[in-house]
N, C-alpha and C. Protein backbone atom coordinates (compact mmCIF):
# COMPACT_ATOMS: atom_id res chain seq x y z
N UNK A 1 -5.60 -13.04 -4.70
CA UNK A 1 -6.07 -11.90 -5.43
C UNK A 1 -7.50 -11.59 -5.00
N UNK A 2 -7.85 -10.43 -5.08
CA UNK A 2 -9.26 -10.10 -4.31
C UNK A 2 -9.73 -9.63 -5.90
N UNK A 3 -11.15 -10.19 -5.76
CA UNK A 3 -11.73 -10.00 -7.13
C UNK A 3 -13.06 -8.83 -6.57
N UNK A 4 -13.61 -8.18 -7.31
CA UNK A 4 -15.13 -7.19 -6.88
C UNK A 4 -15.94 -8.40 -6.67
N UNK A 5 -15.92 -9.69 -7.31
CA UNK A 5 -16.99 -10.55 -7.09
C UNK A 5 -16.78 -11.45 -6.02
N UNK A 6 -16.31 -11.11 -5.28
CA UNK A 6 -15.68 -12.12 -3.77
C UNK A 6 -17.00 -11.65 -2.92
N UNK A 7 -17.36 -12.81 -2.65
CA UNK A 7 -18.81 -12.39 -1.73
C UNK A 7 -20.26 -12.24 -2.00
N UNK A 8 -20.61 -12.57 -3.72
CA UNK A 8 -21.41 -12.63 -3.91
C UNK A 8 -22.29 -13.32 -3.93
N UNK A 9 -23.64 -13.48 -4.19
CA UNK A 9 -24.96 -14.23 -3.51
C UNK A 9 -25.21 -15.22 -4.54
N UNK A 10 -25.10 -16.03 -4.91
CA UNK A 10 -26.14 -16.81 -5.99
C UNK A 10 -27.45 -16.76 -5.75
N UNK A 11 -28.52 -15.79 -7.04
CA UNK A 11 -29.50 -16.00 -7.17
C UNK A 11 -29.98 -16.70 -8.32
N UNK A 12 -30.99 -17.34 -8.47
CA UNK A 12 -31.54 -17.68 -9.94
C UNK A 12 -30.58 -18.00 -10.85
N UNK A 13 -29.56 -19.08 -10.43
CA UNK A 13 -28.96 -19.33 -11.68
C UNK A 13 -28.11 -18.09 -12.04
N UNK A 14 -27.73 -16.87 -11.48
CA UNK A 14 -27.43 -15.73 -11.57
C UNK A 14 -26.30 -15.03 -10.50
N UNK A 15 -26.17 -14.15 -10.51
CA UNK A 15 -25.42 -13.62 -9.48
C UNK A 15 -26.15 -12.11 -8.95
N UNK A 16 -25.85 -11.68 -7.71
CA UNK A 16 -26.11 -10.06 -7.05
C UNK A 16 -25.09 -9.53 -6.92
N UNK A 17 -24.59 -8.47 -7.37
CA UNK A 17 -23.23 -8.21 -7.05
C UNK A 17 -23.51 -7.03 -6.06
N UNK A 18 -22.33 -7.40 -4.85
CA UNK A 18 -22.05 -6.78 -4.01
C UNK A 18 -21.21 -5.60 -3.88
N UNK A 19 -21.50 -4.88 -5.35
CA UNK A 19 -20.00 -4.08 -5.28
C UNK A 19 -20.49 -2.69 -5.43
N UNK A 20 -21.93 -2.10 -4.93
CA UNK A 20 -22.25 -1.01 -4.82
C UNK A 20 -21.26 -0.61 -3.52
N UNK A 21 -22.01 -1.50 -2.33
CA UNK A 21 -20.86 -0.91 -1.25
C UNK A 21 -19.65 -0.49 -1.35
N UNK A 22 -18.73 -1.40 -1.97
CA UNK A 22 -17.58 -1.22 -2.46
C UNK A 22 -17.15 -0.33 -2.91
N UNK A 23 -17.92 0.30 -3.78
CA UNK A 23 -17.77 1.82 -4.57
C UNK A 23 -17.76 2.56 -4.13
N UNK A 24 -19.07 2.73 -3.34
CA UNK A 24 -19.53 3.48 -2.22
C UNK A 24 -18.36 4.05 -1.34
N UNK A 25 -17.63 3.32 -0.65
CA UNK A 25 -16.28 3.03 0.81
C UNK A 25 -15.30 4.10 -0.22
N UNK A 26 -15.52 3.44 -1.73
CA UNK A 26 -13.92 4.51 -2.64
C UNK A 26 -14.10 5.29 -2.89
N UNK A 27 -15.38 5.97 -3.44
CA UNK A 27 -15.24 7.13 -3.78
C UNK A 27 -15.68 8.07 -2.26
N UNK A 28 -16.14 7.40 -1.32
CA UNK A 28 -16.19 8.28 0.33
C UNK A 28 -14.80 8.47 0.82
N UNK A 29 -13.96 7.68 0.81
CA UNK A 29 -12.54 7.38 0.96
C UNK A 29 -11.84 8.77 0.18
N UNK A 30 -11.99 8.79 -1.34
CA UNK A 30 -11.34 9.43 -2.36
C UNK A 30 -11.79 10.94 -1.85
N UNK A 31 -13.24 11.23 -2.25
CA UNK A 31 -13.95 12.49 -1.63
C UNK A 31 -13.02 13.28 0.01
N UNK A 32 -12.88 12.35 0.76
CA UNK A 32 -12.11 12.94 2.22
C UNK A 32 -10.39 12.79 2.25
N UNK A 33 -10.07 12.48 1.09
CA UNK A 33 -8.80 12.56 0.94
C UNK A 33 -7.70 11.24 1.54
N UNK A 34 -8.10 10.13 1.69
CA UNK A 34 -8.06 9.29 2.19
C UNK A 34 -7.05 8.56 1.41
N UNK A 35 -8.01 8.18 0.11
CA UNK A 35 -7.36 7.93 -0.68
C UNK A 35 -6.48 9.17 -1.82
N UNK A 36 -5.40 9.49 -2.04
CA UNK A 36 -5.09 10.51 -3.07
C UNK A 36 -4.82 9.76 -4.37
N UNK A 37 -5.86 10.87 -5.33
CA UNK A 37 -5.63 10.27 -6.79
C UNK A 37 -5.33 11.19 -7.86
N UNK A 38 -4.39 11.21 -8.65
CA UNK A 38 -3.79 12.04 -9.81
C UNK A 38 -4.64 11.82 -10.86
N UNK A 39 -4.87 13.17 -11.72
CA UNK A 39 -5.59 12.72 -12.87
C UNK A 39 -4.75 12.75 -14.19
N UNK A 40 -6.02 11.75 -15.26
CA UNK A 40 -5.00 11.27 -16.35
C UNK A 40 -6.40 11.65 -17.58
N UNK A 41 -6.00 12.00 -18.50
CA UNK A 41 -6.86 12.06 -19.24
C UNK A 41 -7.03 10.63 -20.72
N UNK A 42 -7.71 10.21 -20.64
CA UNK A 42 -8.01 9.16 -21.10
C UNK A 42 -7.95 9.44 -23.10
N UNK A 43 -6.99 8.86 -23.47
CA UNK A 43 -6.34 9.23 -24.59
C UNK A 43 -7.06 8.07 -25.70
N UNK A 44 -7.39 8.48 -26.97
CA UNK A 44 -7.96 7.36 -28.09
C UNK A 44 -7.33 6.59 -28.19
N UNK A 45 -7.81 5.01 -28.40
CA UNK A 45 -7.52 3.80 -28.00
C UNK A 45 -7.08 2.91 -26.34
N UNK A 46 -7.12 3.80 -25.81
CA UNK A 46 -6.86 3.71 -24.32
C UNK A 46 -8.09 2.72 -23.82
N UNK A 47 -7.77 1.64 -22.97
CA UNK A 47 -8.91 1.31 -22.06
C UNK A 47 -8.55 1.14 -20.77
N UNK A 48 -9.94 0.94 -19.83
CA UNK A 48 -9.29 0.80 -18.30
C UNK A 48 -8.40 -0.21 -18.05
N UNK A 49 -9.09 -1.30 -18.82
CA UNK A 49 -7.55 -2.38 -17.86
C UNK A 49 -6.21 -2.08 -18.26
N UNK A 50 -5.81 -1.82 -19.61
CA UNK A 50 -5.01 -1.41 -20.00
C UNK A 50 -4.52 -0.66 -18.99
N UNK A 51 -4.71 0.40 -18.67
CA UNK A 51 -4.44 1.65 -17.89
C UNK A 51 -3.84 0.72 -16.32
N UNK A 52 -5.16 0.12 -16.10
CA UNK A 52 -4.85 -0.68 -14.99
C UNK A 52 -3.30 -1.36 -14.40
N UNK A 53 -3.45 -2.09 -15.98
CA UNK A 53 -2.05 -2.52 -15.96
C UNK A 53 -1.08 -2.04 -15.83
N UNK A 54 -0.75 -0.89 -16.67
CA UNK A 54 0.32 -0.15 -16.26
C UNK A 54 0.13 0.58 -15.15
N UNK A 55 -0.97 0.82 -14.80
CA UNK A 55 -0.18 1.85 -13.20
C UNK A 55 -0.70 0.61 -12.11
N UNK A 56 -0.93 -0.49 -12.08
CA UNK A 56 -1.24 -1.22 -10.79
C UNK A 56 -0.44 -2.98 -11.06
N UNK A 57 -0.04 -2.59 -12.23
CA UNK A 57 0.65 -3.82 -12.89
C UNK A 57 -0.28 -4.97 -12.76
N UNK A 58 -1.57 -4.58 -12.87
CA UNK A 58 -2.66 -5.77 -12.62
C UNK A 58 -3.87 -5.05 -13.41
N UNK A 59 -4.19 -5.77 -14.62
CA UNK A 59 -5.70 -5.32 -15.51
C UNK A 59 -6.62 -5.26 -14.58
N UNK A 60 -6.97 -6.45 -14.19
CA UNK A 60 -7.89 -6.44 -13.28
C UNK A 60 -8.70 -5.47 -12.18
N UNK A 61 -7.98 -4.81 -11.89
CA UNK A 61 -8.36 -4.19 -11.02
C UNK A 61 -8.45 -2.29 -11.57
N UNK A 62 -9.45 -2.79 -13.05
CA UNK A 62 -9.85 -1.93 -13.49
C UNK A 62 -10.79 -0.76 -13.12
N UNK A 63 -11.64 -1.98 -12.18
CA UNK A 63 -12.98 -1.27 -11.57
C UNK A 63 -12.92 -0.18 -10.71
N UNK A 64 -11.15 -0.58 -10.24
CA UNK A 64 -10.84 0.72 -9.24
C UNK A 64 -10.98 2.03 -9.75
N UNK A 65 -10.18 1.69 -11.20
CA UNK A 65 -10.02 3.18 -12.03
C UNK A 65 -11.50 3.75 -12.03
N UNK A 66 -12.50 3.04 -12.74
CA UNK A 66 -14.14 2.83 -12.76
C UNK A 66 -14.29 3.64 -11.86
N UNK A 67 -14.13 3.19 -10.36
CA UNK A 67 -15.15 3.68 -9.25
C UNK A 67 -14.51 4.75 -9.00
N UNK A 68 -13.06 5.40 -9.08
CA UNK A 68 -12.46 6.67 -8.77
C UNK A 68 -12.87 7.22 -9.42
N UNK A 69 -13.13 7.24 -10.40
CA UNK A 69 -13.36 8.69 -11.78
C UNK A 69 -15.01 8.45 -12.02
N UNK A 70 -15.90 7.43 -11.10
CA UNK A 70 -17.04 7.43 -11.07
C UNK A 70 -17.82 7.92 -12.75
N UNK A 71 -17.57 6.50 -13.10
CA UNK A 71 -17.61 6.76 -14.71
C UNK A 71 -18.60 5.11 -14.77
N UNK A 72 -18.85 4.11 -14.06
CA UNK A 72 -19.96 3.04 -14.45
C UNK A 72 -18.62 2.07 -14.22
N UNK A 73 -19.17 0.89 -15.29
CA UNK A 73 -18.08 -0.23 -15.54
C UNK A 73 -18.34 -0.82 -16.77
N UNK A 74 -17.71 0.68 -17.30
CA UNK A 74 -17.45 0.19 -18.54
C UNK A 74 -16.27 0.02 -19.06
N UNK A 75 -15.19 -0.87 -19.76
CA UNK A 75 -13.71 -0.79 -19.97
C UNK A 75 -13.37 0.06 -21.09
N UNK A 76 -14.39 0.66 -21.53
CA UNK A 76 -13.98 1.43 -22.63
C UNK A 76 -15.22 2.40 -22.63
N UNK A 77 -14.14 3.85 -22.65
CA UNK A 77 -14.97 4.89 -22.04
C UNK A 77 -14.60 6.08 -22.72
N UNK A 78 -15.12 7.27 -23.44
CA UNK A 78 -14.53 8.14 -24.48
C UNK A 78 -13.34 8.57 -24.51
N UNK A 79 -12.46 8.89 -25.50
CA UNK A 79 -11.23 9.53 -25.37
C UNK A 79 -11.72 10.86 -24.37
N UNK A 80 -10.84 11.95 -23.67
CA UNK A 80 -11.46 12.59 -23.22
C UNK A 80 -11.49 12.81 -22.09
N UNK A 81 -12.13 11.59 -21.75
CA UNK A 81 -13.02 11.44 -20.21
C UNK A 81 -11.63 11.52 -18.91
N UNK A 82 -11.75 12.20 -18.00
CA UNK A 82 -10.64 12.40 -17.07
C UNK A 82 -10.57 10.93 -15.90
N UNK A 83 -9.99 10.59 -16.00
CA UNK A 83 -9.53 9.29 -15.07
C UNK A 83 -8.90 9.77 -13.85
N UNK A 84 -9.50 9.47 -12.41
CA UNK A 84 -8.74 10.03 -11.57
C UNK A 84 -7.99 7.95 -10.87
N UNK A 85 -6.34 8.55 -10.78
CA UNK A 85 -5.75 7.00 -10.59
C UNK A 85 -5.43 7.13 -9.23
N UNK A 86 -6.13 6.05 -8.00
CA UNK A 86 -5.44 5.65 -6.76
C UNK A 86 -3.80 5.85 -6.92
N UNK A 87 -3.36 6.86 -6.14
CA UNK A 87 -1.72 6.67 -6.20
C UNK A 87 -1.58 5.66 -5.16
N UNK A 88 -1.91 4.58 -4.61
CA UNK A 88 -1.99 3.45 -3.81
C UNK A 88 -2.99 2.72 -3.55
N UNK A 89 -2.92 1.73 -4.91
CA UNK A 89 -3.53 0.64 -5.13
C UNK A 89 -4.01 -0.02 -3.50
N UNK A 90 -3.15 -0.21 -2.99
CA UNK A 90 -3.32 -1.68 -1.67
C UNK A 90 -4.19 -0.54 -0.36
N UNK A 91 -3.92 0.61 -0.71
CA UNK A 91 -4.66 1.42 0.22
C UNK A 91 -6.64 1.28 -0.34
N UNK A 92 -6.57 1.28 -1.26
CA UNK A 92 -8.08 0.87 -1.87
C UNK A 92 -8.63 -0.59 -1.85
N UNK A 93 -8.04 -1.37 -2.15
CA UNK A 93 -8.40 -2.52 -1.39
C UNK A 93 -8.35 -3.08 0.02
N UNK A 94 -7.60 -2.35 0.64
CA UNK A 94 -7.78 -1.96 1.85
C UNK A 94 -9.30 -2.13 2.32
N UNK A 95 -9.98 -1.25 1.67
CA UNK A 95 -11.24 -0.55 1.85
C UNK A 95 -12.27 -1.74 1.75
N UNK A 96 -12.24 -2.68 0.23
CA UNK A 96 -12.95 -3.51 -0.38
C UNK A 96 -13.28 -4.94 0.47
């Protein structure tokens, strides 16, 4: 399983996370059509992994939803808010 934190630095008892790049590659990817993503509108009580789960059959890989709809990383994000979903998960990690 590939985690966003694969590759990161130990500082100070701490961590750097390496996952600006990462974001960076998906939403450049998403922007040129690379990746294609359907949108979903994010319904009350809804969260990303949740979401995750059902369309990637893996919570985890929430951050994807995160970095497509370029919304932060947060797992819980207003009803409302438009979610754009990788229609191919393995094509985005691809990228990562």
């Amino acid at each position: 399983m590939i985690s966003r934190y694969d590759g990161d630095l130990p500082i100070r008892q701490g961590k750097i996370r390496r996952t600006a790049r990462a974001v960076d590659r998906i939403r450049q990817a998403q922007r040129s059509g690379t990746i294609p993503t359907r949108e979903r509108v994010l319904k009350q009580g809804e969260r990303l992994d949740q979401i995750a789960g059902e369309e990637f059959g893996n919570s985890t890989l929430w951050w994807i939803i995160a970095a497509t709809s370029n919304i932060g990383w947060a797992l819980q994000v207003p009803p409302g808010t438009i979610l754009r979903i990788p229609s191919n998960v393995n094509a985005v990690l691809d990228l990562v």
